[in-house]
Protein backbone atom coordinates (compact mmCIF):
# COMPACT_ATOMS: atom_id res chain seq x y z
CA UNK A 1 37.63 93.74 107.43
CA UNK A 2 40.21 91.47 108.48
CA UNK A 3 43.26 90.87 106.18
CA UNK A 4 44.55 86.95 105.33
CA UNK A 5 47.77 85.94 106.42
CA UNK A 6 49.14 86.46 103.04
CA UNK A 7 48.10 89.76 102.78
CA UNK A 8 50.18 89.93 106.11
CA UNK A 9 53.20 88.99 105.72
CA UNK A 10 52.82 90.49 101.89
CA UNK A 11 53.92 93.63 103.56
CA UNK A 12 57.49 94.79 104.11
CA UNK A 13 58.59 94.36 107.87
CA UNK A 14 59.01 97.26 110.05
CA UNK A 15 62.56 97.15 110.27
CA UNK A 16 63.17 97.43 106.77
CA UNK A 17 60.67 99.91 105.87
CA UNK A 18 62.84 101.49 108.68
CA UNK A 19 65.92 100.86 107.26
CA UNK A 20 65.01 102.44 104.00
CA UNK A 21 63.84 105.84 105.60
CA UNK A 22 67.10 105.63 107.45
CA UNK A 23 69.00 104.96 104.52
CA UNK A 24 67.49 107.76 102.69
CA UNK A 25 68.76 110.33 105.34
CA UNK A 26 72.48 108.86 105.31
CA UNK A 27 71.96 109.75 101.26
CA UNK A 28 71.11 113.41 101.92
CA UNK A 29 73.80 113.29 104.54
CA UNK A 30 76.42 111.87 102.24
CA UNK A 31 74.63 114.19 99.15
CA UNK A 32 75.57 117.43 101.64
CA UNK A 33 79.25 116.33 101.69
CA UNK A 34 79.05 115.46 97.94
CA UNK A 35 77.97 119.34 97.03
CA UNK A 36 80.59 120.74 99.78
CA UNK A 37 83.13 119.14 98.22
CA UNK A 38 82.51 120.24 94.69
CA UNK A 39 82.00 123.43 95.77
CA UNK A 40 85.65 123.68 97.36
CA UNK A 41 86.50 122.33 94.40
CA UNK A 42 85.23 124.96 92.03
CA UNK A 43 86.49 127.51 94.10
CA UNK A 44 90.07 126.26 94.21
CA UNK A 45 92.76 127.08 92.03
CA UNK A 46 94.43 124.08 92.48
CA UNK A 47 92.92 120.56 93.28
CA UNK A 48 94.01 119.03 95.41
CA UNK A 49 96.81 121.01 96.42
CA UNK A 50 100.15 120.20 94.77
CA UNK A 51 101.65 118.77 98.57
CA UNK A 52 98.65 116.68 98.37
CA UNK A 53 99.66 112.73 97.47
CA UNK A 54 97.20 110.10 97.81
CA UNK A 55 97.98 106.87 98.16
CA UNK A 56 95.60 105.82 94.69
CA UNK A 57 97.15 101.83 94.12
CA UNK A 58 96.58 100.77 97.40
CA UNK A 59 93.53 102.58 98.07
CA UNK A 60 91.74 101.02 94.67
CA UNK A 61 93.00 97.49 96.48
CA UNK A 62 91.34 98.18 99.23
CA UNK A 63 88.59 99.13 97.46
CA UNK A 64 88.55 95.79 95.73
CA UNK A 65 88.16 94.34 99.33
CA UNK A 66 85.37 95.97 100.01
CA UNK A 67 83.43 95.63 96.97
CA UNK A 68 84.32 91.59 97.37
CA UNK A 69 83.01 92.08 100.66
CA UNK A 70 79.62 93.20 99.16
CA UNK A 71 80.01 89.99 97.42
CA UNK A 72 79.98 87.71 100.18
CA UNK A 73 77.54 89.17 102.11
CA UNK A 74 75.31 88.23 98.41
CA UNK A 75 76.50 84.83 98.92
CA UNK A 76 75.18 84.68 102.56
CA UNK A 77 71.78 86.00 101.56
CA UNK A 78 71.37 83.47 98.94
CA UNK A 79 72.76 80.65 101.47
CA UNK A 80 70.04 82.32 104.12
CA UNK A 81 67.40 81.46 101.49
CA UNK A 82 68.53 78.17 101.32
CA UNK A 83 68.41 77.96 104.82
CA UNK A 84 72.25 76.84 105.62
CA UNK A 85 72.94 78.76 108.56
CA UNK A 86 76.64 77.33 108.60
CA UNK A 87 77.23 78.83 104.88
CA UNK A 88 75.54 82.13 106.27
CA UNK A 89 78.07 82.13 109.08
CA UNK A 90 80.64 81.73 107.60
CA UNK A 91 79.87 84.07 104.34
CA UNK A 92 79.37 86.63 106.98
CA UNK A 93 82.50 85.88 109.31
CA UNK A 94 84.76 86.83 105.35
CA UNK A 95 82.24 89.92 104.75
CA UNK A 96 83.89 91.33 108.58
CA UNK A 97 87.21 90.04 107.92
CA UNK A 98 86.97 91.68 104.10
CA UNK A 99 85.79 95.20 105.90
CA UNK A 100 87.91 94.92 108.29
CA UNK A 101 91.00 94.64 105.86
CA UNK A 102 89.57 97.88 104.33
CA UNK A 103 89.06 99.86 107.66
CA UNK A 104 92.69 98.91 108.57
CA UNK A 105 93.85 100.59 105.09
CA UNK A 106 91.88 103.51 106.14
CA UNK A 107 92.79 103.75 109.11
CA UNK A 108 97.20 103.59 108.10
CA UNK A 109 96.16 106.12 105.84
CA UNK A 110 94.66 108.58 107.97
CA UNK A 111 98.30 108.30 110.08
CA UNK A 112 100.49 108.19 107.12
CA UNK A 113 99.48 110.93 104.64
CA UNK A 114 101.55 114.21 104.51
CA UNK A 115 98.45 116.87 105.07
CA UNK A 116 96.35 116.84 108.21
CA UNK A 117 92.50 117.70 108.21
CA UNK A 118 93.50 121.70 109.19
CA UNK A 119 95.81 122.27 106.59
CA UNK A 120 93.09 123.47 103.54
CA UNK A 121 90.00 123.08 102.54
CA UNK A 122 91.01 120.35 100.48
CA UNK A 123 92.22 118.11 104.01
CA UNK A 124 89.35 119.39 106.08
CA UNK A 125 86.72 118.13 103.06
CA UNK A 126 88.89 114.60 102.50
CA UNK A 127 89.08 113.65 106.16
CA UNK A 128 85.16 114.81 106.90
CA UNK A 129 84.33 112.58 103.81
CA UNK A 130 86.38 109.91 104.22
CA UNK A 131 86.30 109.86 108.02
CA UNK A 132 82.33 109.84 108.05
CA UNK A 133 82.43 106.68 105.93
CA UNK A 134 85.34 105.09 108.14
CA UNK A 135 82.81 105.66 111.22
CA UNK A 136 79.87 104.46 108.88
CA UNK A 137 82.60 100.99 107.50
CA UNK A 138 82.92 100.55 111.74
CA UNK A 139 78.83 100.44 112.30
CA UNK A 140 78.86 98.27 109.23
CA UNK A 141 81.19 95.72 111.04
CA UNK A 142 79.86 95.93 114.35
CA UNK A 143 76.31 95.10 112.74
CA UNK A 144 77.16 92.28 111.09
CA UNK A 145 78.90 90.86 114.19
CA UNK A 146 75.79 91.24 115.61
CA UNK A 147 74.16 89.62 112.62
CA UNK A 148 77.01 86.96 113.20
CA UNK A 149 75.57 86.54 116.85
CA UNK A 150 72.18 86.42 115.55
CA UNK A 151 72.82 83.44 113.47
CA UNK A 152 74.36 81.87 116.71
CA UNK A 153 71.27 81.68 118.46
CA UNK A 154 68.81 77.98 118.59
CA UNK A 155 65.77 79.97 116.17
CA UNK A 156 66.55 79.15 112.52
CA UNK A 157 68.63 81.52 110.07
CA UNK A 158 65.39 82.58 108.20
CA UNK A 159 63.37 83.59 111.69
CA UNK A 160 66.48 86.53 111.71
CA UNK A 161 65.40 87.40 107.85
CA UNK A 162 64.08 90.81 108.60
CA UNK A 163 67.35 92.22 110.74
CA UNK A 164 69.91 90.32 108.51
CA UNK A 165 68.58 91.38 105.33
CA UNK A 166 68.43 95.10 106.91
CA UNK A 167 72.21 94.60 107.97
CA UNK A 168 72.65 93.51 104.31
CA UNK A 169 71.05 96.87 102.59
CA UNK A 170 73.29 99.10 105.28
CA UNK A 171 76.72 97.41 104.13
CA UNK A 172 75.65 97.28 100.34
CA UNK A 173 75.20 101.27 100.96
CA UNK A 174 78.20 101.93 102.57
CA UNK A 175 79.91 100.03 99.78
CA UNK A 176 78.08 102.33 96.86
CA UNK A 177 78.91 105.38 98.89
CA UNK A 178 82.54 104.38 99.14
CA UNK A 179 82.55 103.76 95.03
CA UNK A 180 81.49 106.76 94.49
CA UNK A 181 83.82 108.90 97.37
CA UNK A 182 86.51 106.93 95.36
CA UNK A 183 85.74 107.75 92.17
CA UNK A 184 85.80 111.36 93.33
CA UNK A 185 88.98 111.55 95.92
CA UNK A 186 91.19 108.95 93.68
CA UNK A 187 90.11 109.88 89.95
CA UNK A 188 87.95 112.63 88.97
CA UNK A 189 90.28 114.94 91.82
């Protein structure tokens, strides 16, 4: 029996029924360095070690960037839906200058803290956490400059729905995750 077209395009798209399953494994990945570093945790007398000094204020600023940047990329969805690709654009073009700001602050910290990723368990846990979601902040950016691209093109800002709005679920992760590595790294310690 043949199906109607609105029984068609009902149905998620492929890419973000892909996105979704991909999503899922980045949780169990993310989940694995979760437990790993609890478990250093509860195995330490000491946490973090006493040479260890995080930079906390600036840190929770950048943080602040990035959840804004979460933000944005909200008010380009809702301009996509509209259908003003110029809004989109430009929603987008703050959402990559916003993560950007926070992948530079990453980045100076990496360089400018006083322990390196060999010297404990409590280094070689931070920079495996922090570093994987650096990497994950860089695919983030480099998507939605493709995204950016995408909008570029002559075909209208809705026809590029399915791959924006999968962008969109990939940077809204990477935001939670970083809440949450926060939360742990900067305040719970």
């Amino acid at each position: 029996m043949a199906r109607s077209r609105s029984e068609v395009s009902a149905q998620p798209s492929l890419i973000a029924v892909g996105t979704v399953v991909w999503l899922a494994s980045e949780l169990m990945f993310f989940g694995g360095l979760f437990a790993a570093y609890f478990t250093l945790r509860s195995e330490a007398r000491v946490w973090p070690p006493s040479s260890v000094q995080l930079e906390t204020l600036i840190s929770a600023i950048a943080t602040v960037a990035l959840l804004l940047s979460s933000l944005t990329l909200v008010f380009g969805t809702q301009a996509l839906v509209r259908g003003d690709k110029r809004a989109v654009q430009r929603w987008y073009a703050i959402t990559i200058l916003l993560g950007a700001l926070f992948l530079a602050n990453q980045i100076r910290e990496f360089f400018s803290l006083t322990f390196g990723v060999s010297s404990n368990s409590y280094g070689s846990i931070y920079y495996a956490m922090t570093g994987f979601h650096a990497a994950h902040v860089f695919a983030g950016l480099v998507l939605l400059s493709i995204g950016l691209i995408l909008l570029a093109g002559e075909q209208s800002a809705h026809d590029r729905s399915p791959a924006l709005d999968s962008i969109a679920y990939f940077w809204h992760f990477v935001d939670v995750v970083w809440v949450l590595l926060f939360l742990t790294i900067f305040v719970i310690r």
